[in-house]
Protein backbone atom coordinates (compact mmCIF):
# COMPACT_ATOMS: atom_id res chain seq x y z
CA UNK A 1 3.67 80.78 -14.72
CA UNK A 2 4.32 77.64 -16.06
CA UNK A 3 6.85 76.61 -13.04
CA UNK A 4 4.32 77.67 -10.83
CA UNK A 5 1.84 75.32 -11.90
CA UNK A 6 4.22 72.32 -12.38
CA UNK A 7 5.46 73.31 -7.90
CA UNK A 8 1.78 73.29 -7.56
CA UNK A 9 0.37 69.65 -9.16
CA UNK A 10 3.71 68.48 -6.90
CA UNK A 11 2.62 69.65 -4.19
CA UNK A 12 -0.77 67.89 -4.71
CA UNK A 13 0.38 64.74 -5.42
CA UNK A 14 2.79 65.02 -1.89
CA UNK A 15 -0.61 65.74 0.00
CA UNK A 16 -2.48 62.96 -1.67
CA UNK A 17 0.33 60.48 -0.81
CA UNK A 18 0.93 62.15 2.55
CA UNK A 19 -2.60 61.37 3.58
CA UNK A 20 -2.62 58.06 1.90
CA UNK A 21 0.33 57.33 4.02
CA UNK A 22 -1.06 58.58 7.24
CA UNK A 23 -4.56 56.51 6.45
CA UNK A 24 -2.34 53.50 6.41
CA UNK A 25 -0.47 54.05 9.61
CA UNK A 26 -4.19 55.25 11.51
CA UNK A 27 -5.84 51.33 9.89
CA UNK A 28 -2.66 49.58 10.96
CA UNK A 29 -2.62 50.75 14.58
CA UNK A 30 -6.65 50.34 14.82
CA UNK A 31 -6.27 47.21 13.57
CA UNK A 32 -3.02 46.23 16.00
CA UNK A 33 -5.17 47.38 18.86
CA UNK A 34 -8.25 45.41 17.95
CA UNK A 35 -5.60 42.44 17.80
CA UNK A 36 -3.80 43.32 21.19
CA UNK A 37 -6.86 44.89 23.20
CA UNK A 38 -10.01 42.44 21.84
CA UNK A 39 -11.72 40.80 23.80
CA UNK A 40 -13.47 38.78 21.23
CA UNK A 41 -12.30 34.92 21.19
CA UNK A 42 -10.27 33.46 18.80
CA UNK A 43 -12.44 30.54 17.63
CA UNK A 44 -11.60 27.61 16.01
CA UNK A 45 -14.30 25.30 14.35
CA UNK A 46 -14.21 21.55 16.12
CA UNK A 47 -16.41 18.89 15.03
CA UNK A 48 -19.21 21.72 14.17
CA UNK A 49 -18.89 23.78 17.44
CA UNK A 50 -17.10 26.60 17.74
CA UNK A 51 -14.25 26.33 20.36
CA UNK A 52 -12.16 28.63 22.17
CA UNK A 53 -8.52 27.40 22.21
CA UNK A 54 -7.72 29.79 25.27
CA UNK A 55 -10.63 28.72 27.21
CA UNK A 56 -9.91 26.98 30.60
CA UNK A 57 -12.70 23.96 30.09
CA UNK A 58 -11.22 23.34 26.67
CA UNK A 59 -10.22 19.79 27.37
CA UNK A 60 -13.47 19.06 28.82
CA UNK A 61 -15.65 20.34 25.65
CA UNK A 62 -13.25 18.29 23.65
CA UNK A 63 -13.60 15.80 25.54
CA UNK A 64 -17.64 15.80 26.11
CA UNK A 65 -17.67 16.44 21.95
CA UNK A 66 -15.65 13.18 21.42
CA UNK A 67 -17.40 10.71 23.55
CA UNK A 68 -19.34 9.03 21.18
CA UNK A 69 -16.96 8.69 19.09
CA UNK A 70 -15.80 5.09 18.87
CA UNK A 71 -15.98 2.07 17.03
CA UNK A 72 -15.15 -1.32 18.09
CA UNK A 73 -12.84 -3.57 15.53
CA UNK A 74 -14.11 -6.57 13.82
CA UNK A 75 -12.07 -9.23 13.16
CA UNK A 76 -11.12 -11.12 10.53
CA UNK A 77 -13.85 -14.96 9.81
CA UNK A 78 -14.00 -17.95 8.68
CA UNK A 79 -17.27 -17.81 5.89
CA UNK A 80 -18.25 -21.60 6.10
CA UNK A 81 -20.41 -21.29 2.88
CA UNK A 82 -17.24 -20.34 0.79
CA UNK A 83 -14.89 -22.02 2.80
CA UNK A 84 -13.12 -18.52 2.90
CA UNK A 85 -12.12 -15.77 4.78
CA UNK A 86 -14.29 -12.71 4.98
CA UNK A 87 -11.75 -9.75 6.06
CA UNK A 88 -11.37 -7.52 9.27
CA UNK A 89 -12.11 -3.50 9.55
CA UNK A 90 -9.98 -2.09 12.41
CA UNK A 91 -11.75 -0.07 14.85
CA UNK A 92 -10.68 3.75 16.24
CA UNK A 93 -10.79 5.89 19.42
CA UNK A 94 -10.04 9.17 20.00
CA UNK A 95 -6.93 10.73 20.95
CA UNK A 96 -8.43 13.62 23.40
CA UNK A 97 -5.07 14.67 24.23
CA UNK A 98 -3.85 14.60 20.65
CA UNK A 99 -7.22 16.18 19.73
CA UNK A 100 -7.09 19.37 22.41
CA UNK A 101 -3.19 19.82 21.14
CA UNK A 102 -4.71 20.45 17.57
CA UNK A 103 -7.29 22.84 18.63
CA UNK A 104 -4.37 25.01 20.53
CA UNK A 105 -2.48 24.69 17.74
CA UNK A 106 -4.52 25.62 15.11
CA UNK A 107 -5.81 29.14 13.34
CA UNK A 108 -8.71 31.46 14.41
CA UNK A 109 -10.98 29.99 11.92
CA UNK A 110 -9.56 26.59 10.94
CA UNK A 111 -11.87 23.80 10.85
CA UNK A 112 -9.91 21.06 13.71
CA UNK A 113 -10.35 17.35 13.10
CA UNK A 114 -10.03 14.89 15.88
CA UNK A 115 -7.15 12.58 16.37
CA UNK A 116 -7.78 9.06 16.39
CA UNK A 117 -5.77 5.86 16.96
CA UNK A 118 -6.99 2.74 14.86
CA UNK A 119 -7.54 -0.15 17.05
CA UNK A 120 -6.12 -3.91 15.45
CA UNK A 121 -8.78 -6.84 15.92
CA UNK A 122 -6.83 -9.72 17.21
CA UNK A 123 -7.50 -12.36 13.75
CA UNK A 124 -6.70 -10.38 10.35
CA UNK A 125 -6.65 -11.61 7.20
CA UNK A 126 -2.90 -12.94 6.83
CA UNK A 127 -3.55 -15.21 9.90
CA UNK A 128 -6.39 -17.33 6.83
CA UNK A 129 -3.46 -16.96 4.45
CA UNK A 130 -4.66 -20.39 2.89
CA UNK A 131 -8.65 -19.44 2.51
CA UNK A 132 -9.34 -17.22 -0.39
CA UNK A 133 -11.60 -14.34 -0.30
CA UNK A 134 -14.95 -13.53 -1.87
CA UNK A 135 -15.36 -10.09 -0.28
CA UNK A 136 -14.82 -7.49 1.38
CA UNK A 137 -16.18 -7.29 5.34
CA UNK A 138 -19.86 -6.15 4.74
CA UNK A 139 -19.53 -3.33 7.38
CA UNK A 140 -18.04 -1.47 4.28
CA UNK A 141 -20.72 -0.12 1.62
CA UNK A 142 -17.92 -0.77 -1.09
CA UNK A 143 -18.01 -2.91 -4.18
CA UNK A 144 -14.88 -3.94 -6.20
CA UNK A 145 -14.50 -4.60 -9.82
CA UNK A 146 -12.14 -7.27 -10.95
CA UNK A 147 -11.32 -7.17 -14.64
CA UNK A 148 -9.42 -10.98 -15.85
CA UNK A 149 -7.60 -10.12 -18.77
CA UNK A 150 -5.88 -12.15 -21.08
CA UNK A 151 -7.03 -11.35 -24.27
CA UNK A 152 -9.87 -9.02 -25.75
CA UNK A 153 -7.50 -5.89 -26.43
CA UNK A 154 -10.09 -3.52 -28.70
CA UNK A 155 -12.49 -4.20 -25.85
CA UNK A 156 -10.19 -3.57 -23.21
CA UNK A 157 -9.42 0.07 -24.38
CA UNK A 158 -12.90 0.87 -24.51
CA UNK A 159 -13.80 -0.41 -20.91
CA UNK A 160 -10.87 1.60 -19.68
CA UNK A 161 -12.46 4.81 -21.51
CA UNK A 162 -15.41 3.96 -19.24
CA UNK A 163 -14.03 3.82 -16.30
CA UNK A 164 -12.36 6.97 -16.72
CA UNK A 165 -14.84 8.72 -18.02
CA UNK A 166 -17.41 7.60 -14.71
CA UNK A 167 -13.98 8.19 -12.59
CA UNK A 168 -14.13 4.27 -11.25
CA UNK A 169 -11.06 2.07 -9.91
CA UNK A 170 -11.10 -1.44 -10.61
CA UNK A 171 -8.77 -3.92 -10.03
CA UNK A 172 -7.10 -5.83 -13.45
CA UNK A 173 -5.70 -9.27 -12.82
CA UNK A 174 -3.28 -9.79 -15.27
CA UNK A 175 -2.08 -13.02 -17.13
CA UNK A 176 1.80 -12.91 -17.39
CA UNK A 177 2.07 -13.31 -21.00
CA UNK A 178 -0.42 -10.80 -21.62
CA UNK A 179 1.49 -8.08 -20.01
CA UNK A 180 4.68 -8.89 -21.30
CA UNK A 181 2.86 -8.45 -25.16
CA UNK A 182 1.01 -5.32 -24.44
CA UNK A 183 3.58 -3.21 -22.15
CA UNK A 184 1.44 -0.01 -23.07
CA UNK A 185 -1.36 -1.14 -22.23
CA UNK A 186 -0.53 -2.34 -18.81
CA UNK A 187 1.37 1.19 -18.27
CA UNK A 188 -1.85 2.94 -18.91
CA UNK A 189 -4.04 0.90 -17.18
CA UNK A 190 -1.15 1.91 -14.02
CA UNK A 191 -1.63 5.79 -15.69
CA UNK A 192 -5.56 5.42 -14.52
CA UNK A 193 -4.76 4.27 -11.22
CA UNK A 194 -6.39 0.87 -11.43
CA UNK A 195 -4.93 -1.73 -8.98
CA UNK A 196 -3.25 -5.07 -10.30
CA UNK A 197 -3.41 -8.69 -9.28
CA UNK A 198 -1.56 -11.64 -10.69
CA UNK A 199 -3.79 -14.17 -12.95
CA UNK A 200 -0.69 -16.75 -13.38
CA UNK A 201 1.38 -16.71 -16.53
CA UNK A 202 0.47 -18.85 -19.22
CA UNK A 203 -3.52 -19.27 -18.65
CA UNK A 204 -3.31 -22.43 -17.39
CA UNK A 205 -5.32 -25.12 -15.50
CA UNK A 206 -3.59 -24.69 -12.51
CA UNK A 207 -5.46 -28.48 -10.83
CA UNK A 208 -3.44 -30.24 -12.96
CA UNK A 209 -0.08 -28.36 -11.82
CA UNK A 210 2.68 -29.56 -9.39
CA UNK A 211 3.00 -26.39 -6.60
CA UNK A 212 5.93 -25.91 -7.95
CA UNK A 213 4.91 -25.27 -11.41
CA UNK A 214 2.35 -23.13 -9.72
CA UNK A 215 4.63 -21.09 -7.84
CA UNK A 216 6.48 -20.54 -11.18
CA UNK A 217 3.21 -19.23 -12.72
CA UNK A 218 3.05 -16.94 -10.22
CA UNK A 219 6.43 -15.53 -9.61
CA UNK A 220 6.98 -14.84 -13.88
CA UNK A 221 3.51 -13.08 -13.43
CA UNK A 222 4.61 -10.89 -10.54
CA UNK A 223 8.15 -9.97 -12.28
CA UNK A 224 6.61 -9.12 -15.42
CA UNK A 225 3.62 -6.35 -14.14
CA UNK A 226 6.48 -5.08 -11.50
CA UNK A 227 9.12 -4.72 -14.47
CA UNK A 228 6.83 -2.64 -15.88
CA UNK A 229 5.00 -1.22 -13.48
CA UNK A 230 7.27 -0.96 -10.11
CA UNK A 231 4.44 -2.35 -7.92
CA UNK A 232 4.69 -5.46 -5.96
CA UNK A 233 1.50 -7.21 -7.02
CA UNK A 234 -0.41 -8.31 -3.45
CA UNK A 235 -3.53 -10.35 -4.98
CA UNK A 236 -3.95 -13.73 -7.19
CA UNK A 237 -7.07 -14.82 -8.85
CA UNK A 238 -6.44 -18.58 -10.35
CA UNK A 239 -7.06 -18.91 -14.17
CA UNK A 240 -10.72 -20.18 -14.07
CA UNK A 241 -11.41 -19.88 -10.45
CA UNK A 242 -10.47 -22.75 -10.03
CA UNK A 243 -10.23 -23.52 -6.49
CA UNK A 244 -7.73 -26.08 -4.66
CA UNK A 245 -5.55 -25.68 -1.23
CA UNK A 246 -2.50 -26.60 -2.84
CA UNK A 247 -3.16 -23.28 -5.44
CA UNK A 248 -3.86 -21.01 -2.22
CA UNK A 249 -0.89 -22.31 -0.39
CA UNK A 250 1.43 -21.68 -3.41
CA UNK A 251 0.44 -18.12 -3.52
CA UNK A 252 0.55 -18.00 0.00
CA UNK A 253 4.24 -19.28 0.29
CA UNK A 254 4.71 -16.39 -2.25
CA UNK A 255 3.23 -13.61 -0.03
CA UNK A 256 -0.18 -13.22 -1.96
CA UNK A 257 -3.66 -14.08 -0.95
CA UNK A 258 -6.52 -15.76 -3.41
CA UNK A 259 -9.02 -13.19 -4.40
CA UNK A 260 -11.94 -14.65 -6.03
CA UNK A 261 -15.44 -13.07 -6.29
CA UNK A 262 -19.06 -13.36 -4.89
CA UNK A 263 -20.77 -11.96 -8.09
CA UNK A 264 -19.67 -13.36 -11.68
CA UNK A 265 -21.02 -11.29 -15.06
CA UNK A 266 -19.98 -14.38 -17.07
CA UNK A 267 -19.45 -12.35 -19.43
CA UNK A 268 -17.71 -14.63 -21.90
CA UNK A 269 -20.63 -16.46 -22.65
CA UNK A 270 -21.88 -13.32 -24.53
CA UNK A 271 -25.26 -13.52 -22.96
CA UNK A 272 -26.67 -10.09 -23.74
CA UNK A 273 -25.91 -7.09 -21.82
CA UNK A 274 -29.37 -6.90 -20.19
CA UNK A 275 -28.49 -10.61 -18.80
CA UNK A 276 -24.62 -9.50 -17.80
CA UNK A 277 -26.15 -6.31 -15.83
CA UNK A 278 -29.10 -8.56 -14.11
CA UNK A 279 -26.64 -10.94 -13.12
CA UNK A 280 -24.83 -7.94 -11.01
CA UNK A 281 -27.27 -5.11 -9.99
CA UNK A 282 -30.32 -7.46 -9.30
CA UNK A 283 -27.73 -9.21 -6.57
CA UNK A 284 -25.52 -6.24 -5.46
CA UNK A 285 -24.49 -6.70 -1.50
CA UNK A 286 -21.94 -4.56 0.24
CA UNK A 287 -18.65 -5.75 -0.07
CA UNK A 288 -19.10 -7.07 -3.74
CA UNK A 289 -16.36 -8.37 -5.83
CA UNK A 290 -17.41 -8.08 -9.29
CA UNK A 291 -15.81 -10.54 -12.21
CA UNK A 292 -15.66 -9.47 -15.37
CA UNK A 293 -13.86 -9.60 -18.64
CA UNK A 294 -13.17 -7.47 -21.84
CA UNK A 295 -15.84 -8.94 -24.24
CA UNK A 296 -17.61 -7.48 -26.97
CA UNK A 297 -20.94 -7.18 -24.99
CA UNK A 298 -18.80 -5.94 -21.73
CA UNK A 299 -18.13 -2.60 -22.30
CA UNK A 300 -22.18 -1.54 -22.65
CA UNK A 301 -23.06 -3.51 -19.58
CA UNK A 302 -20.28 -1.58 -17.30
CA UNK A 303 -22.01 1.62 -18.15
CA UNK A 304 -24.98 -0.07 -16.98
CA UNK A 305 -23.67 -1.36 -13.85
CA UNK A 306 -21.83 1.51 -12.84
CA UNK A 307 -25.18 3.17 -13.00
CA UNK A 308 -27.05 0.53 -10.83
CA UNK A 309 -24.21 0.31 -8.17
CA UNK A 310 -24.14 4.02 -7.40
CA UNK A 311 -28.18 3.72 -7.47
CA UNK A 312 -27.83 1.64 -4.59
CA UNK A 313 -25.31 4.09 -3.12
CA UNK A 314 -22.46 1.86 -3.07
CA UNK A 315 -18.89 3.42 -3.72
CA UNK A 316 -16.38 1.44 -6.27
CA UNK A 317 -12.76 0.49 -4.69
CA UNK A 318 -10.21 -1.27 -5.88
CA UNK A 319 -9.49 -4.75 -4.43
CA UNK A 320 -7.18 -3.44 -2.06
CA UNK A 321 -8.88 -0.59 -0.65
CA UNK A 322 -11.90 -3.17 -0.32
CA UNK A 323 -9.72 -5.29 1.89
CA UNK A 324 -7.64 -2.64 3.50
CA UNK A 325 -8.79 -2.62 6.99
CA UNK A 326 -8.57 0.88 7.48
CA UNK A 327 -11.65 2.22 6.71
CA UNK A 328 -13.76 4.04 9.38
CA UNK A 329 -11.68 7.32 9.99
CA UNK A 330 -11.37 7.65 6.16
CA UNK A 331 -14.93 7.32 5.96
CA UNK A 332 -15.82 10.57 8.50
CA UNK A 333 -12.93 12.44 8.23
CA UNK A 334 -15.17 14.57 5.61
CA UNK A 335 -17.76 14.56 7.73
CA UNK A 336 -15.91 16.17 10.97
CA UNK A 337 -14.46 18.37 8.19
CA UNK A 338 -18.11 20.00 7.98
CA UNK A 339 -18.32 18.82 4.32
């Protein structure tokens, strides 16, 4: 009796996986034929529309979609108030070609972005290699933050747990010496992802300096941030702002161009931090650079600011993404993405 019940619950269990098996072969041909015998599209998404990659006319609806899609490049100007340079923004067409190769390529499903070539303006911004600049191009809704730091450690920490807290870049422009006596700081301001400039070695009043001397400045400042950091620093701000040919022509010789800013927080004068944040949001423009320093009253004003800028829906950068003249693909690529 009892091996008669034990030949029996096998025997179940070899029907139930039997017709388990057999459901599995019926779903996989049904499915195979749906595949094979469909007649239903395979769609891809494209700039919101849903495309057909097999279609004969798909070059033409790629082509009709794209049309608009263009922007001219702006070059690089002389700003006779500053005496500067205000920078270029590249322009972009679309690759149709490129663009219909994507859509054949891709998924049934997959969301397509166009392909685009940037377009060079003719003057850029090393062809004013001895003009400093003040900002960014104003086509860009972008503002900068450039943090001079030679001193001003305990506030220096605390700024930094601001701006990763509120998930900003800024840009630190570092005196020489400075770095080379706070290595771990510099290494986790470079841990944030915070750009670096050079703010010359030894603080000085660079007027009064032979080139030479300047160039010195500059090169000991350079070594010591790329010692410790491995980037090539690309930026100099002169200690003081102060501003003289023969300074931008010695960082120039050097391969770096003068950043210096359109909106100063003065910060060092410990004003208050209702003056430091009027000083900024009251007169925010796109293309800002921002000057500011670790003081005691700076760290409650940034909170402040950070608040007004992205009020006045601006987006923080770091210098060089503000003058990085690639800008307009990066700026719709979410937007073609259907985000």
């Amino acid at each position: 009796m009892r091996i008669f019940w034990v030949v029996k619950a096998k025997t179940v269990v070899f029907c139930l996986v039997a017709c388990f098996a057999l459901l599995l072969v019926v779903y996989s041909l049904n499915y195979a034929a749906g595949e094979v015998f469909s007649r239903k599209p395979k769609y891809v998404v494209f700039l919101g529309h849903e495309l057909d990659p097999r279609a004969a006319d798909v070059h033409q609806q790629v082509a009709r979609l794209t049309q608009s899609l263009s922007q001219q490049p702006v070059a690089a100007q002389y700003d006779n108030v500053n005496k500067a340079v205000i920078p270029e923004v590249n322009g972009f067409e679309i690759d149709v070609e490129g663009s219909v190769a994507a859509v054949k390529g891709a998924k049934k499903g997959a969301v397509v972005q166009p392909v685009w070539q940037e377009i060079e303006p003719d003057m850029k911004l090393r062809d004013f290699a001895l003009f400093p600049v003040y900002q960014g191009n104003p086509l860009k809704n972008q503002v900068a933050l450039v943090i001079n730091v030679s001193w001003g450690n305990e506030y220096l920490e605390e700024m930094l747990t601001i701006l990763e807290t509120n998930a900003v870049p800024a840009s630190f422009f570092l005196v020489g010496r400075w770095a080379k006596e706070n290595p771990e700081l510099v290494k986790k301001i470079q841990e944030l992802g915070m750009d670096f400039g050079n703010h010359g070695y030894s603080d000085p009043h660079m007027q009064e300096m032979s080139p030479e001397a300047i160039k010195e400045e500059i090169i000991k400042t350079s070594q010591a941030v790329e010692e410790l950091t491995g980037i090539k620093v690309q930026w100099f701000s002169p200690p003081y702002g102060e501003k003289a040919e023969k300074i931008y022509a010695a960082a120039a010789d050097l391969g770096l161009h003068t950043v210096l800013w359109s909106l100063d927080t003065i910060d060092w004068t410990l004003p208050g931090e209702e003056v430091i944040v009027g000083r900024i949001v009251e007169h925010l423009h796109n293309g800002a650079i921002i000057l500011m320093h670790p003081t005691e009253q700076t760290p409650g004003a940034l909170e402040a600011i950070i608040a007004g800028v992205r009020q006045k829906n601006l987006e923080f950068v770091t210098v060089s993404q503000l003058l990085n003249p690639s800008y307009w693909p990066q700026k719709y690529s979410a937007l073609w993405a259907g985000n």
